[in-house]
N, C-alpha and C. Protein backbone atom coordinates (compact mmCIF):
# COMPACT_ATOMS: atom_id res chain seq x y z
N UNK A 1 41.94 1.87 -63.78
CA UNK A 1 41.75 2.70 -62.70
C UNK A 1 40.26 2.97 -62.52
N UNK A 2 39.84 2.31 -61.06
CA UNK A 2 38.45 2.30 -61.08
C UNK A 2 38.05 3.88 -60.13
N UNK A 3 37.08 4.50 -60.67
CA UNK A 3 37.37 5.63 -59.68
C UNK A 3 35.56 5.09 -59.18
N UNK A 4 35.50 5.63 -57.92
CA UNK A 4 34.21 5.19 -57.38
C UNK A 4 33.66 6.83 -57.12
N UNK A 5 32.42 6.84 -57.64
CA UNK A 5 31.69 8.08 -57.31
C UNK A 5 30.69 7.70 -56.24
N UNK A 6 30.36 8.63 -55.36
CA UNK A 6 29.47 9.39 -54.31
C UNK A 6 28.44 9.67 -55.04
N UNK A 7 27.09 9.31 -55.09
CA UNK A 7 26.26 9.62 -55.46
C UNK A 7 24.89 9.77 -54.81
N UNK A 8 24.77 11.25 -53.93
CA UNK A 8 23.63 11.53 -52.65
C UNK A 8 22.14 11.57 -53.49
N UNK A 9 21.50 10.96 -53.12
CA UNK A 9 20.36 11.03 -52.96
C UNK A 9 19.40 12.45 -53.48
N UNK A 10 18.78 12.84 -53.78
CA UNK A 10 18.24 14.17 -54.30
C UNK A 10 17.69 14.14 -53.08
N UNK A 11 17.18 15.06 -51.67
CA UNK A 11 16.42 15.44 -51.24
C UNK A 11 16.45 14.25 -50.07
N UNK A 12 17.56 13.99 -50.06
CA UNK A 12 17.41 13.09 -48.46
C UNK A 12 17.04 13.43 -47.17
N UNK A 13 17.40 14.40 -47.03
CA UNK A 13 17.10 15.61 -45.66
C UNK A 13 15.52 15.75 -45.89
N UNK A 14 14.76 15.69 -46.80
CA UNK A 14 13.53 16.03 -46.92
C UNK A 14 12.66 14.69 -46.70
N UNK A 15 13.21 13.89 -47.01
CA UNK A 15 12.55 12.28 -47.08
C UNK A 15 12.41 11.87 -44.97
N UNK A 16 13.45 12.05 -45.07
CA UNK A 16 13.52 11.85 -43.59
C UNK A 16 13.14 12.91 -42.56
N UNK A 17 12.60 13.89 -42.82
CA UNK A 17 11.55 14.80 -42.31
C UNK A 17 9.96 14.67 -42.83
N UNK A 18 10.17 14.13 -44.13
CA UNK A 18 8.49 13.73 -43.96
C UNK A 18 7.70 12.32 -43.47
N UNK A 19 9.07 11.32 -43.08
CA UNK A 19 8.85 10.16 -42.82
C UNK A 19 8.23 10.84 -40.64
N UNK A 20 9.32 11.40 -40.76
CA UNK A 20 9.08 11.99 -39.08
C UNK A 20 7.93 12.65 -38.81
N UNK A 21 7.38 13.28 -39.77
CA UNK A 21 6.33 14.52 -39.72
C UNK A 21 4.99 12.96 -40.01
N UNK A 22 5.24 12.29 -40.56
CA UNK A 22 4.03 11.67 -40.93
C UNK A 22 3.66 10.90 -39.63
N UNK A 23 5.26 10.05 -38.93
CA UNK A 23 5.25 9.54 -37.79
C UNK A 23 4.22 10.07 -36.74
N UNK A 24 4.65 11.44 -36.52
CA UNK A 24 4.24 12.85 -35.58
C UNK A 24 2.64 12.75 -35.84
N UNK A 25 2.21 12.45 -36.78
CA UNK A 25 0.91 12.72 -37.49
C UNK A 25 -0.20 11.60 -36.75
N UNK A 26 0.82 10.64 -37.06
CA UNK A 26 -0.20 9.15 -36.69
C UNK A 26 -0.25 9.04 -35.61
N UNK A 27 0.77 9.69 -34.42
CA UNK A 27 1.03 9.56 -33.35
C UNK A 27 -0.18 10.26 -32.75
N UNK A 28 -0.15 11.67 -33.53
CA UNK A 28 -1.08 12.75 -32.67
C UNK A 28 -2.43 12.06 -32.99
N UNK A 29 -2.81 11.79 -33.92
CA UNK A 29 -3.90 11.00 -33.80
C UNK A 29 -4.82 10.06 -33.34
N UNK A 30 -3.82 9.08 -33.40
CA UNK A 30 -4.00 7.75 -32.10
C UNK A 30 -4.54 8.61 -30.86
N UNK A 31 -3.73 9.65 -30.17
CA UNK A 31 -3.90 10.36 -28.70
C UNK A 31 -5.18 10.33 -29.23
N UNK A 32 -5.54 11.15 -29.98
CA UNK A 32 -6.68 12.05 -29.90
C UNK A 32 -7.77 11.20 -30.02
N UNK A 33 -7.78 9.90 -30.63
CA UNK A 33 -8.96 9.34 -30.05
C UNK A 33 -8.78 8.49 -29.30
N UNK A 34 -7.56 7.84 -28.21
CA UNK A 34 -7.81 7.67 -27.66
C UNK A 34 -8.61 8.80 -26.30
N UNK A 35 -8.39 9.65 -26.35
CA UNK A 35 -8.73 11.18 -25.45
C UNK A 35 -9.95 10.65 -25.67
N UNK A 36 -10.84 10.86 -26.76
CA UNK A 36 -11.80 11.15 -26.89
C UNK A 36 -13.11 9.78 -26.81
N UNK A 37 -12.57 9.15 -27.28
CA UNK A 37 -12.85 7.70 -26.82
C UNK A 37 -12.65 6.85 -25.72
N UNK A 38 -11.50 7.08 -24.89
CA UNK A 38 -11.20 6.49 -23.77
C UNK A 38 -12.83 5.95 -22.91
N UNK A 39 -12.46 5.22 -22.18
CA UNK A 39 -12.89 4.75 -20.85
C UNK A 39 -12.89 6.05 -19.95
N UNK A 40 -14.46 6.28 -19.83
CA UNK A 40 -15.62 7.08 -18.75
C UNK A 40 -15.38 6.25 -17.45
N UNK A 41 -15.88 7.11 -16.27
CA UNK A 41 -16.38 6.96 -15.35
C UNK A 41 -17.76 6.89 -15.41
N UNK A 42 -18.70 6.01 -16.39
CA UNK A 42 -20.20 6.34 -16.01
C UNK A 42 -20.73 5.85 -14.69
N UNK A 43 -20.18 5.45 -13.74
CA UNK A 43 -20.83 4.94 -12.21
C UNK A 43 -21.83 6.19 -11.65
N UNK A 44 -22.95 5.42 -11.69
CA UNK A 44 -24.48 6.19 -11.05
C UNK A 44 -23.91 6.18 -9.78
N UNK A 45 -24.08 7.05 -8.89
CA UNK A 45 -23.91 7.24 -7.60
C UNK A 45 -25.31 6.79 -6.83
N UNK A 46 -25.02 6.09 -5.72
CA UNK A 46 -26.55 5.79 -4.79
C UNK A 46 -26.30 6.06 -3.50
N UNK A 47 -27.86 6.16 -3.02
CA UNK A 47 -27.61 7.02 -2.01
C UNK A 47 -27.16 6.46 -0.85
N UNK A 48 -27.44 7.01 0.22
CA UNK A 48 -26.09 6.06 1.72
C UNK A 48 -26.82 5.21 1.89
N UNK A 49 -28.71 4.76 1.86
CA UNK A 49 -29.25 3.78 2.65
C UNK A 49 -29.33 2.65 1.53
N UNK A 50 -28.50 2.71 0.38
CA UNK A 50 -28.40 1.89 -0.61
C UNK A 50 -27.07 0.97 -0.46
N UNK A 51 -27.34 -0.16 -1.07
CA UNK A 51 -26.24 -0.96 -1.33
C UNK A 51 -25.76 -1.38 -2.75
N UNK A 52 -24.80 -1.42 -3.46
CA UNK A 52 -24.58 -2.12 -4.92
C UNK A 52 -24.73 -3.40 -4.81
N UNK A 53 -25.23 -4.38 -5.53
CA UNK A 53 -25.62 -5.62 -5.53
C UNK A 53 -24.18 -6.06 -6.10
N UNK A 54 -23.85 -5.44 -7.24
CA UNK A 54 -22.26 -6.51 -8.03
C UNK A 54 -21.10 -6.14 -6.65
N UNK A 55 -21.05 -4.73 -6.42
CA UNK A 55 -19.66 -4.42 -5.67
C UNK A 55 -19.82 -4.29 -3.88
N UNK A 56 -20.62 -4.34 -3.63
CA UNK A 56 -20.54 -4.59 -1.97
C UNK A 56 -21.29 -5.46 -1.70
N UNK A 57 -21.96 -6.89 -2.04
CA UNK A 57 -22.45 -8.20 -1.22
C UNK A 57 -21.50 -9.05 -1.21
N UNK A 58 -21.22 -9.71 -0.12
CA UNK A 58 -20.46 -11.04 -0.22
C UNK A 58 -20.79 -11.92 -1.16
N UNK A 59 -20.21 -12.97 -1.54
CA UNK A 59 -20.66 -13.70 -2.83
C UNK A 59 -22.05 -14.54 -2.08
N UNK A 60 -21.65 -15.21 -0.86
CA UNK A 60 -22.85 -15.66 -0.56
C UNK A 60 -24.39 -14.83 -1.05
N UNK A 61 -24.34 -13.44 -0.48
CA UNK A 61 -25.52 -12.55 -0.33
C UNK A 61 -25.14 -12.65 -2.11
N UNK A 62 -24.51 -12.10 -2.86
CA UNK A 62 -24.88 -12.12 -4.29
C UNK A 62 -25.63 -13.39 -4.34
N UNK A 63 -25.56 -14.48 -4.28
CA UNK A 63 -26.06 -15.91 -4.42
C UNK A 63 -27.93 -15.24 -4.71
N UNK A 64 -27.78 -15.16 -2.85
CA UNK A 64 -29.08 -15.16 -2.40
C UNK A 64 -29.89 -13.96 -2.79
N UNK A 65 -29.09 -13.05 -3.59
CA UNK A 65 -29.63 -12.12 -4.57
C UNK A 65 -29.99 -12.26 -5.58
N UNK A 66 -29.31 -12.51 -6.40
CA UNK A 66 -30.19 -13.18 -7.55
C UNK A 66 -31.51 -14.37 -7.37
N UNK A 67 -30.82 -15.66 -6.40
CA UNK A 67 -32.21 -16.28 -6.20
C UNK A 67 -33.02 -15.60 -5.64
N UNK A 68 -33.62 -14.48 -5.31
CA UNK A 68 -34.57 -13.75 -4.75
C UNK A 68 -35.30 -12.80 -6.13
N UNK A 69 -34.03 -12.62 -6.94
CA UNK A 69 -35.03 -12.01 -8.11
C UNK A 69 -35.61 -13.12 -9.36
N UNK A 70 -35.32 -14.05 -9.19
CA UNK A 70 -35.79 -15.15 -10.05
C UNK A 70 -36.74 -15.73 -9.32
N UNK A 71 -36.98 -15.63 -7.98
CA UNK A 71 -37.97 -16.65 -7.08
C UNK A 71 -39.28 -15.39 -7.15
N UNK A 72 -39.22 -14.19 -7.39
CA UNK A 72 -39.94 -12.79 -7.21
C UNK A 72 -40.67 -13.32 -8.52
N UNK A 73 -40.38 -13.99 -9.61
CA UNK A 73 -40.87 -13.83 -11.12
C UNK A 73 -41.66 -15.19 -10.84
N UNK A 74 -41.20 -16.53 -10.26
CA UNK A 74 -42.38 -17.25 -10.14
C UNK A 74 -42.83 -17.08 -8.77
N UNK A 75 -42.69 -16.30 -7.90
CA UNK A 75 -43.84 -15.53 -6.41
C UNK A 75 -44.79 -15.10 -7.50
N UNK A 76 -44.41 -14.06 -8.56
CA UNK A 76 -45.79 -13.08 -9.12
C UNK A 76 -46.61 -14.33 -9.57
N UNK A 77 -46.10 -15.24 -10.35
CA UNK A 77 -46.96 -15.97 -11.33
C UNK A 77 -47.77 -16.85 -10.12
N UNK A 78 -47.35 -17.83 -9.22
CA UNK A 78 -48.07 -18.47 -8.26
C UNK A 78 -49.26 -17.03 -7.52
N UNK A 79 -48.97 -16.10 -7.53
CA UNK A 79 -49.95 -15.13 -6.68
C UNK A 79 -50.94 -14.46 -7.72
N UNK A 80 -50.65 -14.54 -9.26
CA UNK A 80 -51.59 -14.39 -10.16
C UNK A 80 -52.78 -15.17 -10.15
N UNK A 81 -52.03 -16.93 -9.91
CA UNK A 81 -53.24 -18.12 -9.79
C UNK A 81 -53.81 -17.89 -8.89
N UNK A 82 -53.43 -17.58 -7.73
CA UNK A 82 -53.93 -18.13 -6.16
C UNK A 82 -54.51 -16.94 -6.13
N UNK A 83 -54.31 -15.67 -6.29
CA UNK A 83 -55.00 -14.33 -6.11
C UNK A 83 -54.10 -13.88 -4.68
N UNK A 84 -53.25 -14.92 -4.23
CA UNK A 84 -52.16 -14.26 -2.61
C UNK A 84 -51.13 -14.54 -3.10
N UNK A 85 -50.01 -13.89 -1.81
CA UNK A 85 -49.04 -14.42 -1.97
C UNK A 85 -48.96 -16.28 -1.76
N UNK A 86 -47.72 -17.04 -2.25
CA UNK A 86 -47.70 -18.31 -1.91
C UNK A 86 -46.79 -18.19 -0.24
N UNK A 87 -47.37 -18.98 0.77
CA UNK A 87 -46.27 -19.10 1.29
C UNK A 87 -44.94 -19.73 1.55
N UNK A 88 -43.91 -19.88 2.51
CA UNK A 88 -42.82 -19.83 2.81
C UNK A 88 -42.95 -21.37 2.41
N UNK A 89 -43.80 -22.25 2.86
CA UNK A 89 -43.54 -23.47 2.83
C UNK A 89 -43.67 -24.26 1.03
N UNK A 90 -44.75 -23.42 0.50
CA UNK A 90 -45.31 -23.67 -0.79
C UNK A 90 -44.04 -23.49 -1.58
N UNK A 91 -43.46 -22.44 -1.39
CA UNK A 91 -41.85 -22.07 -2.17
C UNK A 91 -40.76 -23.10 -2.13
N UNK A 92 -40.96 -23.72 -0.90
CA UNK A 92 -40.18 -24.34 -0.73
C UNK A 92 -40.54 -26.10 -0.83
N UNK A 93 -41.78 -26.27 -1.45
CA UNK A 93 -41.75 -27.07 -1.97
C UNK A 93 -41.70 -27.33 -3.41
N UNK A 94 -41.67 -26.29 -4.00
CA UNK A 94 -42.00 -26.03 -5.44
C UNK A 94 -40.43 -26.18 -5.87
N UNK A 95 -39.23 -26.18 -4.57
CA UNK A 95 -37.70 -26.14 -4.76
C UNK A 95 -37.32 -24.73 -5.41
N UNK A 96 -37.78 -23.74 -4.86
CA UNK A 96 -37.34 -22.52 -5.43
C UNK A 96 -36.30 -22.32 -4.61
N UNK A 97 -34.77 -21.75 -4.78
CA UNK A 97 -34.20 -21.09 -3.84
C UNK A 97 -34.24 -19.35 -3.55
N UNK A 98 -34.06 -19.13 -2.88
CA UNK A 98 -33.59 -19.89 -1.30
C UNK A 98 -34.55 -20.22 -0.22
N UNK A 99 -35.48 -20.35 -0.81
CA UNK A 99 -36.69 -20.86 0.19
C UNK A 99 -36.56 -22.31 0.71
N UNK A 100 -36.14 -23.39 -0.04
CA UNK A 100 -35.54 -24.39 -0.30
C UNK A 100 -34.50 -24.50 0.85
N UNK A 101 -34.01 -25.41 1.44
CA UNK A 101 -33.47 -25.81 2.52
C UNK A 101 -32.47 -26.96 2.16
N UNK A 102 -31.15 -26.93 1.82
CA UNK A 102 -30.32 -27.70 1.41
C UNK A 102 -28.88 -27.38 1.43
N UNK A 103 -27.86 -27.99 1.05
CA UNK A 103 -26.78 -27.97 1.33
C UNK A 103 -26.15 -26.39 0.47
N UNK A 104 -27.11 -25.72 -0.09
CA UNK A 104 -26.66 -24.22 -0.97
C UNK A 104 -27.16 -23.23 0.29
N UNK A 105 -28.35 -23.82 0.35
CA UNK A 105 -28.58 -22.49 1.81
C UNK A 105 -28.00 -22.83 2.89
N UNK A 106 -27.17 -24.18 3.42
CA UNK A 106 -26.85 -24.27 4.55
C UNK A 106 -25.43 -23.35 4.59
N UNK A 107 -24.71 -23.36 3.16
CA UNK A 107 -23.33 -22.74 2.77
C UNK A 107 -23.85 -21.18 3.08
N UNK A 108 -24.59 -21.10 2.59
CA UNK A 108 -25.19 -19.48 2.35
C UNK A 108 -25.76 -18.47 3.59
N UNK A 109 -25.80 -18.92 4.58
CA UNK A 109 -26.06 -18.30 6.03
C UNK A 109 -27.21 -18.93 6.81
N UNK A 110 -28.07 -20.16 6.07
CA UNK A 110 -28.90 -20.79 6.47
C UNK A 110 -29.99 -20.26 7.13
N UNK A 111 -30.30 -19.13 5.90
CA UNK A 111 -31.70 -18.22 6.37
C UNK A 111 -32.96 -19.12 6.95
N UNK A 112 -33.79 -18.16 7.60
CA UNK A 112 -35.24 -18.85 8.14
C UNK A 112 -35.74 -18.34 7.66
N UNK A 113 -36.31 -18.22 6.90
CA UNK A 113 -37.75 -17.69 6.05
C UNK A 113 -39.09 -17.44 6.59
N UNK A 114 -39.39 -16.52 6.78
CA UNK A 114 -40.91 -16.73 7.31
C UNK A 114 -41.67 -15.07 6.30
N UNK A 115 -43.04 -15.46 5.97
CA UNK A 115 -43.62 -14.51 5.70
C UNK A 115 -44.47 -13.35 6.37
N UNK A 116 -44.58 -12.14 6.40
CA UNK A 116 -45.12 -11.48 7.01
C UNK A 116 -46.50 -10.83 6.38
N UNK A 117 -47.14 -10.58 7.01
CA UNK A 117 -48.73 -10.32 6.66
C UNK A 117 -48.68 -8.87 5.46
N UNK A 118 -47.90 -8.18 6.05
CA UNK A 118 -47.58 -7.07 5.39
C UNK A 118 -46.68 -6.63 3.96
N UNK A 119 -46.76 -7.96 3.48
CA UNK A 119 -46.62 -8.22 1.67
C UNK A 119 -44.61 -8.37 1.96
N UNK A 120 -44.07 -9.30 2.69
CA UNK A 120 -42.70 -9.64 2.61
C UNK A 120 -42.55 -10.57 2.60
N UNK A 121 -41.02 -11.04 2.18
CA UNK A 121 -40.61 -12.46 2.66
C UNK A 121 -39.31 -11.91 3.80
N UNK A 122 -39.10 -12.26 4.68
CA UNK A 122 -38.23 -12.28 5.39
C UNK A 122 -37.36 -13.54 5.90
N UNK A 123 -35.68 -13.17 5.39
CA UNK A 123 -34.83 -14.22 6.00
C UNK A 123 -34.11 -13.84 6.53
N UNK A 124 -34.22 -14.85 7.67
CA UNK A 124 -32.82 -14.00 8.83
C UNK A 124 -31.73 -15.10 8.69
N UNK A 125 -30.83 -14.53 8.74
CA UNK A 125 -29.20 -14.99 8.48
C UNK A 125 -29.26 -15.92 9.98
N UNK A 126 -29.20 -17.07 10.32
CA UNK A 126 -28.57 -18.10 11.50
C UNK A 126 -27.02 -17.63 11.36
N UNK A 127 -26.19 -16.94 10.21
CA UNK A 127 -24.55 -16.50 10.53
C UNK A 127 -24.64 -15.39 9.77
N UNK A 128 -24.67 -14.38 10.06
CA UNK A 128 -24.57 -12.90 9.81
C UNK A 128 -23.16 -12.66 9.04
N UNK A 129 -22.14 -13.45 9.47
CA UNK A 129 -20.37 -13.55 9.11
C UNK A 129 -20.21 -14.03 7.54
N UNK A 130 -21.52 -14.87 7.19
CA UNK A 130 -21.14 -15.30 6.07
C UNK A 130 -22.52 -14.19 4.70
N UNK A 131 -23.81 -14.27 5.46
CA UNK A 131 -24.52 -13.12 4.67
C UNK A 131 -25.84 -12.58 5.74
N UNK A 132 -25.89 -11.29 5.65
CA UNK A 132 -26.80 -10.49 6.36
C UNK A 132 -28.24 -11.37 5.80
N UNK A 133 -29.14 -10.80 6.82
CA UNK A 133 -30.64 -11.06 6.76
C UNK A 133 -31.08 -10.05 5.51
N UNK A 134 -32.38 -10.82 5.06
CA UNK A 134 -32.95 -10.23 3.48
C UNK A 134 -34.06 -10.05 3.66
N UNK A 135 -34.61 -9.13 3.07
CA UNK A 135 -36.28 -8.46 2.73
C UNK A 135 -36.69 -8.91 1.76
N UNK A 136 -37.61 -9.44 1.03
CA UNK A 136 -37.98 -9.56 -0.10
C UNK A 136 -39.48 -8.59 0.20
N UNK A 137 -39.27 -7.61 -0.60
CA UNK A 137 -40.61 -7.29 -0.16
C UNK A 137 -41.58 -7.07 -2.04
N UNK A 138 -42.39 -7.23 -2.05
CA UNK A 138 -43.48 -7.22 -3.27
C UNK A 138 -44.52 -6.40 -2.97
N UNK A 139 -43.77 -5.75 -4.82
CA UNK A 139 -45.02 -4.82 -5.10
C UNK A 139 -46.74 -4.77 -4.72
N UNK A 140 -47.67 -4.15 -4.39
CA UNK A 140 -48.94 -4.24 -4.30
C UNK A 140 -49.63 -5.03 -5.65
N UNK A 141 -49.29 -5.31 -6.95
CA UNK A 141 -50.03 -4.94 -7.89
C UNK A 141 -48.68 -5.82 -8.51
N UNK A 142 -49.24 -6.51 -9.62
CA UNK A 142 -48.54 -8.02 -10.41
C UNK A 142 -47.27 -6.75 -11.28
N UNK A 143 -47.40 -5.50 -11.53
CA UNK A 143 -46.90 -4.61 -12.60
C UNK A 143 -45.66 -4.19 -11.83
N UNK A 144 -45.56 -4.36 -10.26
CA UNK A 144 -44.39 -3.57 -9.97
C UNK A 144 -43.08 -4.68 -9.58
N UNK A 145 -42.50 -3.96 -9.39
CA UNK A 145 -40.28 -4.89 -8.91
C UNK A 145 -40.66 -4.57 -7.62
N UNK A 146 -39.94 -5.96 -6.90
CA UNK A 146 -39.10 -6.01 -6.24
C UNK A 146 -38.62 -5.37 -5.48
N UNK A 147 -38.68 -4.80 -3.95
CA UNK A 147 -37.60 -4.01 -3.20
C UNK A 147 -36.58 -5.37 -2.84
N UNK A 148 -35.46 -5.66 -2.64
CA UNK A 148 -34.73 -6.10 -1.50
C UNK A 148 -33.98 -5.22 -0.67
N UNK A 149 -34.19 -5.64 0.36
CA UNK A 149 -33.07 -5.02 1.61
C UNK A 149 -32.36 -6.16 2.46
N UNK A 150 -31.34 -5.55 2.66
CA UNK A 150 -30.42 -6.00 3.21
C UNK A 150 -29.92 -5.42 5.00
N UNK A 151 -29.92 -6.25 5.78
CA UNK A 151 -29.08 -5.90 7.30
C UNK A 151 -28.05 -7.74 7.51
N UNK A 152 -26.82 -6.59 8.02
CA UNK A 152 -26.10 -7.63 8.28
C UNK A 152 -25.57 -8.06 9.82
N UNK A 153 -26.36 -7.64 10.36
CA UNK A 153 -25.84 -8.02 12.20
C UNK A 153 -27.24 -8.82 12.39
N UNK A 154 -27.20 -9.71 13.50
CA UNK A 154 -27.84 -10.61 13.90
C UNK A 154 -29.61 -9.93 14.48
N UNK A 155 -29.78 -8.61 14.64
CA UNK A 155 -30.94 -8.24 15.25
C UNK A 155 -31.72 -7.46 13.67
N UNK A 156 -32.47 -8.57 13.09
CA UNK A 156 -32.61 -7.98 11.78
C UNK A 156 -34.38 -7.95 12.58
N UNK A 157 -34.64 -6.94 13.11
CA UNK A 157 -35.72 -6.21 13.25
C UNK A 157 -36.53 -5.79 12.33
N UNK A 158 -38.07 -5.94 12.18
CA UNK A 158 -38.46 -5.68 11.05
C UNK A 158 -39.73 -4.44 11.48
N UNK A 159 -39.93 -2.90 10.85
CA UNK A 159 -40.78 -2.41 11.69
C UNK A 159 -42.21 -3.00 11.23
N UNK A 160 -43.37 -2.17 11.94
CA UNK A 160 -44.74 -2.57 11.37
C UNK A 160 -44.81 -1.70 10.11
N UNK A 161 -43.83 -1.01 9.76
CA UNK A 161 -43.92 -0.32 8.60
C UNK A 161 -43.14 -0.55 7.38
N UNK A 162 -43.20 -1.57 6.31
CA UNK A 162 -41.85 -1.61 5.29
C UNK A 162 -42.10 -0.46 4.37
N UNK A 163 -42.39 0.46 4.62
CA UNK A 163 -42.11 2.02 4.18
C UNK A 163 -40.17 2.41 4.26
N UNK A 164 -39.49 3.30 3.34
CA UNK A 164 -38.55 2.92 3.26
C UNK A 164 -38.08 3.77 4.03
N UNK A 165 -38.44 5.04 4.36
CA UNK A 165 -38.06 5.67 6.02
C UNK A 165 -37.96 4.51 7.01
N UNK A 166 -38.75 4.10 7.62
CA UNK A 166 -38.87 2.84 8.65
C UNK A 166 -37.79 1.73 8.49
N UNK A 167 -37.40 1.39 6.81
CA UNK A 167 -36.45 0.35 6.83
C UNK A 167 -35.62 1.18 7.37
N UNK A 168 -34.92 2.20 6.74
CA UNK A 168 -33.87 2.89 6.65
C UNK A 168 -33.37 2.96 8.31
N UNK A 169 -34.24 4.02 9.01
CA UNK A 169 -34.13 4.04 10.45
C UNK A 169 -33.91 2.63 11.50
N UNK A 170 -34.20 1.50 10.62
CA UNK A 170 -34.19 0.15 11.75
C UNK A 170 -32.87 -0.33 11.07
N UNK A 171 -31.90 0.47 10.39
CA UNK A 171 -30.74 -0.37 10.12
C UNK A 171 -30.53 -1.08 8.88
N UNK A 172 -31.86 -0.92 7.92
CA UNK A 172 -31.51 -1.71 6.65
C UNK A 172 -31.39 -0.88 5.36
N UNK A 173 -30.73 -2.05 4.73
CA UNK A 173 -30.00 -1.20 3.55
C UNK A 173 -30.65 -2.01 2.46
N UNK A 174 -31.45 -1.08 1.01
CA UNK A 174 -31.74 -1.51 0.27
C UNK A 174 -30.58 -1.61 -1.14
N UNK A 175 -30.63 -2.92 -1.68
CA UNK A 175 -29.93 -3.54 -2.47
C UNK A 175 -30.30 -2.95 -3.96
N UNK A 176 -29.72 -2.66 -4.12
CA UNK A 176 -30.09 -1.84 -5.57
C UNK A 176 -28.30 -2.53 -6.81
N UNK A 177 -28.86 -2.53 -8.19
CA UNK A 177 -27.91 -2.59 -9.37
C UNK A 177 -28.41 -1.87 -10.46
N UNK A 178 -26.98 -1.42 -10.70
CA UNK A 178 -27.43 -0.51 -12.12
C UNK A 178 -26.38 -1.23 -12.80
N UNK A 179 -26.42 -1.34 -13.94
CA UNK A 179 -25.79 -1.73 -15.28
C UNK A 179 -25.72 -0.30 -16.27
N UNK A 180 -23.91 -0.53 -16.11
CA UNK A 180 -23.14 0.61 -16.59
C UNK A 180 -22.18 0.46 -17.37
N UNK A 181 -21.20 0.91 -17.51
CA UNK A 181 -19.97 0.63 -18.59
C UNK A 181 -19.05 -0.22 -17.44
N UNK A 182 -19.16 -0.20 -16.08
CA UNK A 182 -18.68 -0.98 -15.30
C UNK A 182 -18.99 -2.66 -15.19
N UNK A 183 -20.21 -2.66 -15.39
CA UNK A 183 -20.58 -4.14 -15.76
C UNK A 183 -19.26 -5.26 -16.36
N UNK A 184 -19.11 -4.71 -17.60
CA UNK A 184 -18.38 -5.14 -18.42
C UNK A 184 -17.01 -5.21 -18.62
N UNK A 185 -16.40 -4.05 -18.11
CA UNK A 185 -14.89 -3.53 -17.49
C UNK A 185 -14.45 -2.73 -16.53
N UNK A 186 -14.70 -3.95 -15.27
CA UNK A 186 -14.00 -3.61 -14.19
C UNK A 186 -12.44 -3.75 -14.34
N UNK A 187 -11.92 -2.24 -13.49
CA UNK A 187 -10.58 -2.97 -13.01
C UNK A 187 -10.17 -2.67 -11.77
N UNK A 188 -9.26 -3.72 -11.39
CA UNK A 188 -9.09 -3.66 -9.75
C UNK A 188 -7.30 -3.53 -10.27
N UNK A 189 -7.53 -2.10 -9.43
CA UNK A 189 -5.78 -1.84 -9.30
C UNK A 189 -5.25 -2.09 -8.14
C-alpha cells in the first residue's frame, strides 16, 4: 500500500511575490531611464526670413547647396592668389559646380550665373518648379562664411544693397543649417 504524500513547498506564496516585486522593479526602472534619457526635441528655431537647408530645399536646391559651400572654399583660395574674386567664367572652367554647365545643372534648374560687383555670385533658376534662384554672397575678408539666399519665383531681383534687411524685403530667404540631435534621427510619422 503505496500512500502518496503532498509535500508544499516552504514559502511558496512568498517566492512568487518576490519574483513579481523584482519583475515590478526592473520594469520601473527601464521607464525611468527611458524618461530620462529619451529622445529631446533639441530643434533650434529660425527666424521667418530663414530657410532650413536639410528640411525645406528641394533635393535639387539641396544639390546646389552644398555645391555652393564647397565652391565658397576654393572661391576663397583662388581670391587669396588673385587678391579678387574669380569670375563666373574662371569657375567654370576650373569645373567647379554649379558654375559648370552640364547635364547636373541642366537637371538642377539650369542656373545663369553671373557675378555682381558688390561681392556675389548670383544664379537665377531658367525653372523656378524644379529650384529657386541663389545668392552666394562672400564675406569681405578670407576669415568670414558664406551667406546663401534663396528666392523661388522667377523675378529673383537683386537690390543695390545685399544687406540682409534689403534681401529680406525683395523676397529672399536666407538658407541657414544647424546640426542637432535631428541630423541623425529623423522621423517622419
Amino acid at each position: 500500500m503505496s500512500r502518496a504524500h503532498v509535500i508544499r513547498p516552504a514559502g511558496a506564496g512568498h517566492e512568487t511575490l518576490y519574483v513579481l516585486l523584482a519583475s515590478l522593479l526592473i520594469v520601473a526602472l527601464a521607464a525611468g531611464v527611458v524618461w530620462l534619457r529619451g529622445e529631446r526635441e533639441d530643434e533650434q528655431a529660425i527666424a521667418t526670413h530663414q530657410i532650413d537647408a536639410r528640411r525645406d530645399l528641394t533635393a535639387a536646391e539641396q544639390g546646389l547647396y552644398t555645391d555652393l559651400r564647397v565652391a565658397f572654399d576654393e572661391i576663397q583660395l583662388l581670391r587669396e592668389e588673385n587678391a579678387a574674386a574669380p569670375g563666373v567664367q574662371a569657375l567654370a572652367d576650373e569645373g567647379l559646380p554649379p558654375f559648370v554647365v552640364d547635364a547636373g545643372s541642366q537637371s538642377r534648374g539650369s542656373h545663369q550665373w553671373t557675378w555682381l560687383e558688390a561681392g556675389a555670385y548670383l544664379g537665377r533658376s531658367q525653372a523656378p518648379e524644379i529650384a529657386g534662384s541663389l545668392l552666394l554672397i562672400l564675406p569681405p575678408d578670407s576669415t568670414g562664411q558664406a551667406d546663401i539666399w534663396l528666392r523661388r519665383d522667377s523675378a529673383a531681383i537683386i537690390p543695390d544693397d545685399l544687406g540682409q534687411a534689403a534681401l529680406i524685403a525683395a523676397g529672399w530667404q536666407q538658407v541657414v543649417s544647424h546640426y542637432d540631435a535631428g541630423v541623425t534621427r529623423e522621423h517622419r510619422h
